[in-house]
C-alpha atoms as a PDB file:
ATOM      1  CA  UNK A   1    -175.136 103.728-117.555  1.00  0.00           C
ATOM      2  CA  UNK A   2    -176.396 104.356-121.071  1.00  0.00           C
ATOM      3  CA  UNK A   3    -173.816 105.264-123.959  1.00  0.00           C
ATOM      4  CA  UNK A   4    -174.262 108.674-124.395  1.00  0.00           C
ATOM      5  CA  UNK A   5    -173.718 109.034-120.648  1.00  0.00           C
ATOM      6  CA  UNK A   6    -170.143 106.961-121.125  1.00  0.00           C
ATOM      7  CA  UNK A   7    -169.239 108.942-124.050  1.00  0.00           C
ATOM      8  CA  UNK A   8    -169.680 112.261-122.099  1.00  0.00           C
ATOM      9  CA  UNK A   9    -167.833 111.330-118.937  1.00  0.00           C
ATOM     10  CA  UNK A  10    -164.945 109.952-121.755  1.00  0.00           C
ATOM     11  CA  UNK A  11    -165.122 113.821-123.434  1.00  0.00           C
ATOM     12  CA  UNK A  12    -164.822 115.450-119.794  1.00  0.00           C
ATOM     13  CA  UNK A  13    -162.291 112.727-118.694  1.00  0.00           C
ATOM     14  CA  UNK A  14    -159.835 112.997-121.886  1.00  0.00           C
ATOM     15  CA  UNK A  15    -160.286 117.536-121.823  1.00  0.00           C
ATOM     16  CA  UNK A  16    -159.006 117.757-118.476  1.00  0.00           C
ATOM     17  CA  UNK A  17    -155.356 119.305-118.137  1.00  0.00           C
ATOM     18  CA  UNK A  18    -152.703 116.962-119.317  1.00  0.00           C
ATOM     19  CA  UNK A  19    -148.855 118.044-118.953  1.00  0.00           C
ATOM     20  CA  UNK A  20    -146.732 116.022-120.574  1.00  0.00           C
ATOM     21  CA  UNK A  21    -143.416 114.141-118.619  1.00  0.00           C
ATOM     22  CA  UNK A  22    -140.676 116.690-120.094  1.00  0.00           C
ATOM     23  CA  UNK A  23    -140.259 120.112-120.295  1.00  0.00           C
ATOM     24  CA  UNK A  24    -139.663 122.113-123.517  1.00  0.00           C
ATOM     25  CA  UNK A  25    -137.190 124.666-124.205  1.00  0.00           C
ATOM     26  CA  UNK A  26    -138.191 128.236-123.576  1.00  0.00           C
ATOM     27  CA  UNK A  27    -138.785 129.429-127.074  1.00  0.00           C
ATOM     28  CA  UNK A  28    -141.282 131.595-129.256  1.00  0.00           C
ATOM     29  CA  UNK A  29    -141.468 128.384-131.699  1.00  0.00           C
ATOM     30  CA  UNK A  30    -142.079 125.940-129.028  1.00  0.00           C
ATOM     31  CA  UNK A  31    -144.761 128.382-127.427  1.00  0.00           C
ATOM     32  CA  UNK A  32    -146.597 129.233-130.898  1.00  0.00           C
ATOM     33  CA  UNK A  33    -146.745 125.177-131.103  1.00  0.00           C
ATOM     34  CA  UNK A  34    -148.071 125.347-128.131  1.00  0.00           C
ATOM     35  CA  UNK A  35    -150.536 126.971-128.324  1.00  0.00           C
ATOM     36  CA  UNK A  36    -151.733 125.951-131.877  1.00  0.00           C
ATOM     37  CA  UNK A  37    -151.873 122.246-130.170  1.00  0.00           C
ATOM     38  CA  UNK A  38    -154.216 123.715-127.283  1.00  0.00           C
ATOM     39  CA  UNK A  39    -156.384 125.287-130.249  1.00  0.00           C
ATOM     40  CA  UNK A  40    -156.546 122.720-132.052  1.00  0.00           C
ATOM     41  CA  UNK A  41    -157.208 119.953-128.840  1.00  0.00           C
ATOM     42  CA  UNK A  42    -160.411 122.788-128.414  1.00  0.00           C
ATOM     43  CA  UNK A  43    -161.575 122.703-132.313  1.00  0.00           C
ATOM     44  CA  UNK A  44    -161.681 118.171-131.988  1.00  0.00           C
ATOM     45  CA  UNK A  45    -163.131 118.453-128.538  1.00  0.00           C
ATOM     46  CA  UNK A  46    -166.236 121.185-129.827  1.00  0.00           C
ATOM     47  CA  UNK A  47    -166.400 119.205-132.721  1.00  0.00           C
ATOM     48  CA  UNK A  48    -167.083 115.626-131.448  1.00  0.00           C
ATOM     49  CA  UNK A  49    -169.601 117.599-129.332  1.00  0.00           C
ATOM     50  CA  UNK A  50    -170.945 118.522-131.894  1.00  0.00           C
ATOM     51  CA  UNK A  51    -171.863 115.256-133.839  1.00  0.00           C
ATOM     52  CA  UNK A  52    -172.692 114.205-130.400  1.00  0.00           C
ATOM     53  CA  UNK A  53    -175.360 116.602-130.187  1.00  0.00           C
ATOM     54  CA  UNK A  54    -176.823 115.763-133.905  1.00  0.00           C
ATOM     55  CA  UNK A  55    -177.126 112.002-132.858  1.00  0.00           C
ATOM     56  CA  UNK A  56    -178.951 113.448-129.169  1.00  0.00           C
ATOM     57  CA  UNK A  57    -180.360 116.787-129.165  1.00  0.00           C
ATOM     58  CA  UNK A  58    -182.250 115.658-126.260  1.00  0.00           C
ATOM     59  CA  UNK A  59    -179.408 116.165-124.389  1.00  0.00           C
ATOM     60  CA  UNK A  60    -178.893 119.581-125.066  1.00  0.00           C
ATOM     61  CA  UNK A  61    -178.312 120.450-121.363  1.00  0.00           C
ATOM     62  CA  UNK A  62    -175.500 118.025-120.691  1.00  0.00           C
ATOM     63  CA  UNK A  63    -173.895 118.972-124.124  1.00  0.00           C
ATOM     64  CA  UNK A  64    -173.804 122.371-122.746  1.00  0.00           C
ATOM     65  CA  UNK A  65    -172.275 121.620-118.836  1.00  0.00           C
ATOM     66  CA  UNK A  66    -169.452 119.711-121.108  1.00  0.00           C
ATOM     67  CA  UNK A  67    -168.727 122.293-123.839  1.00  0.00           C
ATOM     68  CA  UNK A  68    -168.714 124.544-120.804  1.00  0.00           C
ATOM     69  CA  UNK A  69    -165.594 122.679-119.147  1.00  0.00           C
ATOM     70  CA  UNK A  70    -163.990 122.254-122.570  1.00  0.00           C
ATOM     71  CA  UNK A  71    -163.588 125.155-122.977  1.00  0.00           C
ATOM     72  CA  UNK A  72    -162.467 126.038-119.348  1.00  0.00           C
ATOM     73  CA  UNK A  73    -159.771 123.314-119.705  1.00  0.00           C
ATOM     74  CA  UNK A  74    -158.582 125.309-123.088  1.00  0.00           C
ATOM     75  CA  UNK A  75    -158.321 128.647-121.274  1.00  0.00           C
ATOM     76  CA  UNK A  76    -156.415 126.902-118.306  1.00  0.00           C
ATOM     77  CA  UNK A  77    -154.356 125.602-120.892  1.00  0.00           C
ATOM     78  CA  UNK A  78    -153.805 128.448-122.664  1.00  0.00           C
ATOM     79  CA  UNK A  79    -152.771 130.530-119.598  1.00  0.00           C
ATOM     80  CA  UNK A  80    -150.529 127.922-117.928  1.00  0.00           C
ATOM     81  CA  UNK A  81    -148.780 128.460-121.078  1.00  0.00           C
ATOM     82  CA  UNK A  82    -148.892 131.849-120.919  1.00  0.00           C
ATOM     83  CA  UNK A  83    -147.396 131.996-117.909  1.00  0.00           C
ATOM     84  CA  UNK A  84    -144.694 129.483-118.573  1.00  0.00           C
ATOM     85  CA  UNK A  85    -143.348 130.906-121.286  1.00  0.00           C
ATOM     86  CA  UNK A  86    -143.705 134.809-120.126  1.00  0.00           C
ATOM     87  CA  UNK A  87    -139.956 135.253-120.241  1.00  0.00           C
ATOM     88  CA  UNK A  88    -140.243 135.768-123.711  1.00  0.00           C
ATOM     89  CA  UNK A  89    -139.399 139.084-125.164  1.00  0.00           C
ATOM     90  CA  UNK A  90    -143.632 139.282-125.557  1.00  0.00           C
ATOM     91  CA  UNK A  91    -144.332 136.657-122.357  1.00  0.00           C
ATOM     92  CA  UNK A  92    -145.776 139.578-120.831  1.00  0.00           C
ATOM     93  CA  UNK A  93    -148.318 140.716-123.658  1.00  0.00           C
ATOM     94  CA  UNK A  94    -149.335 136.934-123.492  1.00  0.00           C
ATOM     95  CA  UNK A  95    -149.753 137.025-119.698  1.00  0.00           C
ATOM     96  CA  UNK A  96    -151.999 140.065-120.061  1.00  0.00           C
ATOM     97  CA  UNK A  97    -154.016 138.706-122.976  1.00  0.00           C
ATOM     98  CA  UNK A  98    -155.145 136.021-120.978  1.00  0.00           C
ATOM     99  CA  UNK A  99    -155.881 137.979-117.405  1.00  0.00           C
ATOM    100  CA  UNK A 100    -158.971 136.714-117.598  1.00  0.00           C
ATOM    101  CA  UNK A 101    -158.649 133.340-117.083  1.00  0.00           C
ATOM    102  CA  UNK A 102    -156.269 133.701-114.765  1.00  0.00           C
ATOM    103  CA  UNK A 103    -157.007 133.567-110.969  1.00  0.00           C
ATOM    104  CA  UNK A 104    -156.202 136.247-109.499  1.00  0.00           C
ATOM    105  CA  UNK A 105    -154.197 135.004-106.376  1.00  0.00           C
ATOM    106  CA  UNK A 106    -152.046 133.255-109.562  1.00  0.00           C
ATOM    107  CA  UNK A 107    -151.246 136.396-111.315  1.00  0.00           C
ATOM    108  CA  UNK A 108    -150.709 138.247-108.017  1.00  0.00           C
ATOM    109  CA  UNK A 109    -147.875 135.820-107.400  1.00  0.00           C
ATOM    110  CA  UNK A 110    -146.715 135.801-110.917  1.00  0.00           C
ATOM    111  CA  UNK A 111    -146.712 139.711-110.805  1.00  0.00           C
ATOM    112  CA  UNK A 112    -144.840 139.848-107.280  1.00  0.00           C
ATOM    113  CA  UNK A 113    -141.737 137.800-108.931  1.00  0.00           C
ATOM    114  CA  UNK A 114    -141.337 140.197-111.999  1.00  0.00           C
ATOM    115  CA  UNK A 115    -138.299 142.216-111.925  1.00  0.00           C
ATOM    116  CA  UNK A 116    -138.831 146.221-111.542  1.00  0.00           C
ATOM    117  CA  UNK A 117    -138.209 147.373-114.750  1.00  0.00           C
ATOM    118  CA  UNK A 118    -140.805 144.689-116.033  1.00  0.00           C
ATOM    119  CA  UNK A 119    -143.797 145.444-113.202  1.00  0.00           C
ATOM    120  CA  UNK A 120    -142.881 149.255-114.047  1.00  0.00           C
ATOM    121  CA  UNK A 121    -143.145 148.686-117.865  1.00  0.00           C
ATOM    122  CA  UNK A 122    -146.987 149.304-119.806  1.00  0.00           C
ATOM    123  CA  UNK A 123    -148.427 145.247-119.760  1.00  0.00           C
ATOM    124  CA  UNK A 124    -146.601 145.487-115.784  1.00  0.00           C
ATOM    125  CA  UNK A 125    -148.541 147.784-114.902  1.00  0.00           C
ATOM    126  CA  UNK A 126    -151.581 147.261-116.885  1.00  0.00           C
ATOM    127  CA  UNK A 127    -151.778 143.288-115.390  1.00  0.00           C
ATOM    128  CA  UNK A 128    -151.689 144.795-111.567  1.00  0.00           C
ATOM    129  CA  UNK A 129    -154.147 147.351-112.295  1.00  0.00           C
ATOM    130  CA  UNK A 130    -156.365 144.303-113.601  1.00  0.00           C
ATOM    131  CA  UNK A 131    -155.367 142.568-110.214  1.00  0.00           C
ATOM    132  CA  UNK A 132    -156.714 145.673-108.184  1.00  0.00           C
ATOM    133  CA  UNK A 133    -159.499 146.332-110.063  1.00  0.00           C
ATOM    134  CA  UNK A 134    -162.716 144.599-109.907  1.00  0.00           C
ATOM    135  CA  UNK A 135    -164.247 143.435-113.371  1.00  0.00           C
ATOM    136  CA  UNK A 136    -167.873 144.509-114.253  1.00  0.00           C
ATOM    137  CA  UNK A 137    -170.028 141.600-114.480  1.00  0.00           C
ATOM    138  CA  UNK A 138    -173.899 141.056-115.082  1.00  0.00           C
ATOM    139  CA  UNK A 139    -175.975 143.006-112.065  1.00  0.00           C
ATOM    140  CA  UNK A 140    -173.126 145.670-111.420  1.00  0.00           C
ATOM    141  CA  UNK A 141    -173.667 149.056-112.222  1.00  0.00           C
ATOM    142  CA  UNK A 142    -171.553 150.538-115.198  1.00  0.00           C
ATOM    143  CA  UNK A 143    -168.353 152.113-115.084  1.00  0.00           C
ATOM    144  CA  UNK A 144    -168.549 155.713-116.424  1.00  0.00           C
ATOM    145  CA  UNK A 145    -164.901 155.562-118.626  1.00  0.00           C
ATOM    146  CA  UNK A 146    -163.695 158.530-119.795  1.00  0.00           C
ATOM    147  CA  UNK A 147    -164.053 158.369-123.789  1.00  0.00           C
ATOM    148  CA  UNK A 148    -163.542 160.656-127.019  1.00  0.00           C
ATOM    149  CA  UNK A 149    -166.588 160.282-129.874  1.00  0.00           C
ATOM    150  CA  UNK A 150    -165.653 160.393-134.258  1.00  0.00           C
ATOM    151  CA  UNK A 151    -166.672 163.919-133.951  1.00  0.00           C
ATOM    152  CA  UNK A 152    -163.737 164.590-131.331  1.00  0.00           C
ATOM    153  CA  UNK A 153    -166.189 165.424-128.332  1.00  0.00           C
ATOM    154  CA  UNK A 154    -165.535 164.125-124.598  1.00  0.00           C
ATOM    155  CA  UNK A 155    -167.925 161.195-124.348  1.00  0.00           C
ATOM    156  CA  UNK A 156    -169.167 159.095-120.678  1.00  0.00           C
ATOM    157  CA  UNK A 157    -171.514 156.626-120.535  1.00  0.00           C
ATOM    158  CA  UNK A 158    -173.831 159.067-118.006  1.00  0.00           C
ATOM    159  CA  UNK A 159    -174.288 161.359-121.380  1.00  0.00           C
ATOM    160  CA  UNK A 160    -176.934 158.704-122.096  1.00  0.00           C
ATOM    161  CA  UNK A 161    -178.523 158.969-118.419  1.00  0.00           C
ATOM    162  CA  UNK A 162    -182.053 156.861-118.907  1.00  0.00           C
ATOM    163  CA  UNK A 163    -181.327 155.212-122.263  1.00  0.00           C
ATOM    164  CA  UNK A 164    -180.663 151.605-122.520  1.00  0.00           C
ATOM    165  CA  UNK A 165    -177.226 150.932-124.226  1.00  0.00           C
ATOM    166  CA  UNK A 166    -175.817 148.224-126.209  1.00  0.00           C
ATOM    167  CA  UNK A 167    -171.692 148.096-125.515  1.00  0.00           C
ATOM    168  CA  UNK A 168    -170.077 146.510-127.592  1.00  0.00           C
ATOM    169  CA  UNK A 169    -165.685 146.202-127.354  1.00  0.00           C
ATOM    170  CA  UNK A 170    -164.219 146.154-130.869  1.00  0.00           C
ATOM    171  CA  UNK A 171    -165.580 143.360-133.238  1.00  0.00           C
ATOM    172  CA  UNK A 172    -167.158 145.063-135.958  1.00  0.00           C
ATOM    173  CA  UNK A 173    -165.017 143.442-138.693  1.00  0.00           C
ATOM    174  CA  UNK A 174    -164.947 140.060-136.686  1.00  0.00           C
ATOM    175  CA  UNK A 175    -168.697 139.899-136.547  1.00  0.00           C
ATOM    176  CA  UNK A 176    -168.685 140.323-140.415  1.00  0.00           C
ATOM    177  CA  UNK A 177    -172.088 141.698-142.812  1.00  0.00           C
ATOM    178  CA  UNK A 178    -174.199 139.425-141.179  1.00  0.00           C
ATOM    179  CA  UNK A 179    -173.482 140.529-138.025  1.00  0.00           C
ATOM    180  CA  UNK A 180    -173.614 144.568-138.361  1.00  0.00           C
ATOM    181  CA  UNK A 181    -176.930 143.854-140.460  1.00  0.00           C
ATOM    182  CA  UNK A 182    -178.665 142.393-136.806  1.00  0.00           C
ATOM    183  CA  UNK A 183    -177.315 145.596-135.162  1.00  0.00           C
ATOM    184  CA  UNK A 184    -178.731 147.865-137.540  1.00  0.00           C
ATOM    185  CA  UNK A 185    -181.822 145.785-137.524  1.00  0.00           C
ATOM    186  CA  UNK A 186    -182.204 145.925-133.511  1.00  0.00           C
ATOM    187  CA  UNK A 187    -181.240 150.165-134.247  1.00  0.00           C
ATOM    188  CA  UNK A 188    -183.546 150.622-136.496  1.00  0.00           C
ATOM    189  CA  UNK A 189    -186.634 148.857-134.437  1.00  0.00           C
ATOM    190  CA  UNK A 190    -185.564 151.017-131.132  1.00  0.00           C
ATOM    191  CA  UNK A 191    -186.924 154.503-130.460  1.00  0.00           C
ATOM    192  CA  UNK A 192    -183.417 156.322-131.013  1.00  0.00           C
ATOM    193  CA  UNK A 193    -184.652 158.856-128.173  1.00  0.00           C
ATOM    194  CA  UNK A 194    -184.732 155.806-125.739  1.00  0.00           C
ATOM    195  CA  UNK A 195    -181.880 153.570-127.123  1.00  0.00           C
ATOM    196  CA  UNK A 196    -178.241 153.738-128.802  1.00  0.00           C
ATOM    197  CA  UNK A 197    -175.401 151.762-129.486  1.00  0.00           C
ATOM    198  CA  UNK A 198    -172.181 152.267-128.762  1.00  0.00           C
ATOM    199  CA  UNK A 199    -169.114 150.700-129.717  1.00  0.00           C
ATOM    200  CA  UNK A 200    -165.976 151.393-127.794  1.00  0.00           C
ATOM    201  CA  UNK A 201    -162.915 150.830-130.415  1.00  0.00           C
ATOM    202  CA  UNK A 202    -159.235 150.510-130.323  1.00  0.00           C
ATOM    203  CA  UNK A 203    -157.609 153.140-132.284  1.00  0.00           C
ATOM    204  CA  UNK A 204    -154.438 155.738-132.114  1.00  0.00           C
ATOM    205  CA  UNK A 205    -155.720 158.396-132.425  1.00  0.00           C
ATOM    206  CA  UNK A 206    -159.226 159.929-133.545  1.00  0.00           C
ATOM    207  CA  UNK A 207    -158.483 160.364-137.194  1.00  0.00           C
ATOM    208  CA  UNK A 208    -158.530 156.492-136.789  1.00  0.00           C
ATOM    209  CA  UNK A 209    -161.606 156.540-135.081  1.00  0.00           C
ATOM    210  CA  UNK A 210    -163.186 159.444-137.584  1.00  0.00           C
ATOM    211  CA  UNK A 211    -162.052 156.465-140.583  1.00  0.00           C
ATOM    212  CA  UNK A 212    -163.385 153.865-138.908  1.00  0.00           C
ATOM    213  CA  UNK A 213    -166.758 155.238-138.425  1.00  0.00           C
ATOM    214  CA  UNK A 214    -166.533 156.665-141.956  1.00  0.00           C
ATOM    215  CA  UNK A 215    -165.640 152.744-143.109  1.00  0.00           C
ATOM    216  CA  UNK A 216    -168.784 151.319-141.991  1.00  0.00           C
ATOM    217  CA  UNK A 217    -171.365 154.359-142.272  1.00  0.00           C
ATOM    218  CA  UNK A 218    -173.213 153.118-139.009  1.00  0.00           C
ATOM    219  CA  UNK A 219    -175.867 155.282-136.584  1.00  0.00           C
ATOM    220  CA  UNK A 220    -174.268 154.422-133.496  1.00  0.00           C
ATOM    221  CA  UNK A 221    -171.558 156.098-131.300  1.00  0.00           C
ATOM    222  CA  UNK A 222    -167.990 155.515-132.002  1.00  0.00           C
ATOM    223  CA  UNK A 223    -165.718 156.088-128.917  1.00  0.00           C
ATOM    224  CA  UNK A 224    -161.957 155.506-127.898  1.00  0.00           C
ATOM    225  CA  UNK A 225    -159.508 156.847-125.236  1.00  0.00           C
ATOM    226  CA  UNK A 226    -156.752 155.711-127.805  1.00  0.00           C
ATOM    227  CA  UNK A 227    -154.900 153.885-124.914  1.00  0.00           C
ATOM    228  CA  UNK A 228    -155.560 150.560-126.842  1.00  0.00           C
ATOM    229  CA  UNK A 229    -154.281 147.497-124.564  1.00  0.00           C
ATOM    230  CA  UNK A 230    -153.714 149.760-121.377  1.00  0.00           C
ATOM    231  CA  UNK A 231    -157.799 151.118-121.790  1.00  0.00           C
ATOM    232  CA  UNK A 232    -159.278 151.580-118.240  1.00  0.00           C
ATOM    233  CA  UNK A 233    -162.508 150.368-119.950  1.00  0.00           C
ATOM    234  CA  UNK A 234    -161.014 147.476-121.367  1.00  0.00           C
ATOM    235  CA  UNK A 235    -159.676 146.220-117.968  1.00  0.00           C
ATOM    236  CA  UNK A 236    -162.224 147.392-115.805  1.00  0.00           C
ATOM    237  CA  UNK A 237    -164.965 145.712-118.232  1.00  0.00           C
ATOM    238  CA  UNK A 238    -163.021 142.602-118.094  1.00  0.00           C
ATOM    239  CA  UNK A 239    -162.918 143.105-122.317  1.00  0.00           C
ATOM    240  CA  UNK A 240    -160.151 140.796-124.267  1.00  0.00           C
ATOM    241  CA  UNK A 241    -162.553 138.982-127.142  1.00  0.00           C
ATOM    242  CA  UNK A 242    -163.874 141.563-129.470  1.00  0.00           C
ATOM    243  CA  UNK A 243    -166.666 141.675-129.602  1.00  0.00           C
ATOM    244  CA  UNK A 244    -167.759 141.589-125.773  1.00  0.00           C
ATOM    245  CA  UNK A 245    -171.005 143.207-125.579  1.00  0.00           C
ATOM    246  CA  UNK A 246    -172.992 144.787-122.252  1.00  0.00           C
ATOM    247  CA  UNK A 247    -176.772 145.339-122.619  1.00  0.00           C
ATOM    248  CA  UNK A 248    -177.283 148.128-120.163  1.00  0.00           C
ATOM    249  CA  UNK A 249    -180.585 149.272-118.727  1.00  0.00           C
ATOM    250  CA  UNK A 250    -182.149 152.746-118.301  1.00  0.00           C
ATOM    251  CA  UNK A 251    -181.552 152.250-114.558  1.00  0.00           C
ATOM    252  CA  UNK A 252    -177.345 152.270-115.378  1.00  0.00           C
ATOM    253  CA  UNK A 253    -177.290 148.239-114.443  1.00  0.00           C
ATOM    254  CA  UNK A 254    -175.426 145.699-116.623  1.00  0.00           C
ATOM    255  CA  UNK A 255    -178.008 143.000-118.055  1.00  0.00           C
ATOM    256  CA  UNK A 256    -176.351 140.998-119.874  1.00  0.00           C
ATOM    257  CA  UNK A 257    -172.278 140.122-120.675  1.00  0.00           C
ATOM    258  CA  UNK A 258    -171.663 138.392-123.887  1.00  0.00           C
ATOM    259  CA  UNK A 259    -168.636 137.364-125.399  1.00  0.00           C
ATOM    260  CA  UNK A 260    -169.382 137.419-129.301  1.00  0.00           C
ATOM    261  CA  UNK A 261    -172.198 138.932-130.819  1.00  0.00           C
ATOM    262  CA  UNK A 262    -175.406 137.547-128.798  1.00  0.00           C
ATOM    263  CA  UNK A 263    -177.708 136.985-131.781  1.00  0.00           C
ATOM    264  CA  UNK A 264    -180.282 135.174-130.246  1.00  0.00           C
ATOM    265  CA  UNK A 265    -180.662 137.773-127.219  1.00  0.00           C
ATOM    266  CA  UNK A 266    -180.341 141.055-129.949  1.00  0.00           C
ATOM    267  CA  UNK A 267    -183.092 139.554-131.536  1.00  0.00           C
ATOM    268  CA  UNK A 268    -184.960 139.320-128.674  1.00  0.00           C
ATOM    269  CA  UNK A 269    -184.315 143.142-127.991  1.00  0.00           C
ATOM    270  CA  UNK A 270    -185.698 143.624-131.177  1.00  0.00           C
ATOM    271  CA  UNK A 271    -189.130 142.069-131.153  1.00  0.00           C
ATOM    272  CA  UNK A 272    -189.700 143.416-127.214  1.00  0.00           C
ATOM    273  CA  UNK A 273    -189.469 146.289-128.879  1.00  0.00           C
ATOM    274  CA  UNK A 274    -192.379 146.207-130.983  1.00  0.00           C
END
């Protein structure tokens, strides 16, 4: 066994779940510390990867296969803590925030011991509507939300029948200058007839949405249904990260699914497109 094969299995060996012997007290401090310890456990793991992969590039592939169950363990982590601490006044917001990584048969069981008023409150009912619904992955077809636009029009996703469509969730301010520069790049390459961009926001109301567009003076489609959290898109597309982007074909089929913005593959858009 060579060494960089020993450090690797030592990386996957020392990410895996780890619960400690005692139990802490129910608390919003001792669950913020939690999960700062789980975030920063991620940041040391990603970053010894890192140097890893300076010292062996050749490795790329394996790097990959163990940043890949890094992060798993993290968002195990992070939702076993979620769901231990979810009788917190905001336990339930956390529980919904991380749906995703939850297995469904999990939050089923966690939903099915929550008293009334709580499965009858918004995140109650929002988490079993995740549980019933089935997420839109890569190869599904998309799901034609109900949406308003910035100019206050009723917006679907079939008013762009034989266009290809870049959606993006949120993230315009997370994905910073650099990152609304590529989109506007990839925009401004694509025949506008055959290609638009739309990015589904999380506003109150649409003079939100009308600012918002007016704050970053961008071509593309702004859209909300201004039920933020409780957004059939949001659950139905599976959407938590902003930004999570869906490249969608003129055929209506989901392409790609991205968490982030996927620079490489935009950029790939744009020179096809040529």
């Amino acid at each position: 066994m060579n060494k960089t094969t020993l450090i690797l299995i030592v990386i996957i060996f020392t990410s895996m779940p780890f619960h400690k012997a005692f139990s802490q007290e129910i608390t919003e401090e001792n669950y913020n510390k939690k999960i700062k310890e789980i975030a920063e456990e991620y940041s040391s793991r990603m970053e010894e990867l890192g140097r890893i992969y300076e010292l062996h590039s050749e490795k790329k592939d394996s790097l990959l296969l163990v940043a890949k169950q890094i992060e798993e363990n993290s968002n195990k982590k992070n939702y076993q803590a979620a769901l231990k601490y979810a009788s917190l006044p905001d336990g339930l917001i956390n529980v919904y925030m991380a749906r995703i990584d939850i297995p469904k048969d999990t939050l089923l069981l966690f939903y099915n011991k929550l008293p009334t008023d709580k499965r009858k409150s918004d995140y109650g009912k929002s988490i079993k509507f995740h549980i019933d619904s089935k997420q839109i992955e890569k190869g599904d077809g998309f799901h034609n939300f109900l949406a308003t636009d910035s100019n206050g029009n009723p917006f679907q996703l079939s008013n762009l029948k034989e266009k290809d469509i870049l959606l993006l969730y949120g993230g315009l301010g997370c994905i910073g200058e650099n990152g609304r520069v590529i989109l506007k790049n990839l925009y401004n390459t694509r025949n506008k007839d055959d290609f638009k961009i739309v990015i589904f926001n999380s506003c109150s109301n649409i003079e939100d949405l009308k600012a918002l567009k007016n704050q970053y003076q961008l071509d593309f489609i702004f859209i909300d249904d201004f039920k933020k959290d409780h957004s059939p898109m949001k659950i139905i597309y599976g959407a938590q990260a902003t930004p999570t982007c869906f490249v969608i074909n003129k055929s209506g089929i989901i392409t790609s699914k991205f968490l982030g913005l996927p620079e490489a593959q935009l950029n790939k858009l744009r020179k096809a497109s040529r």
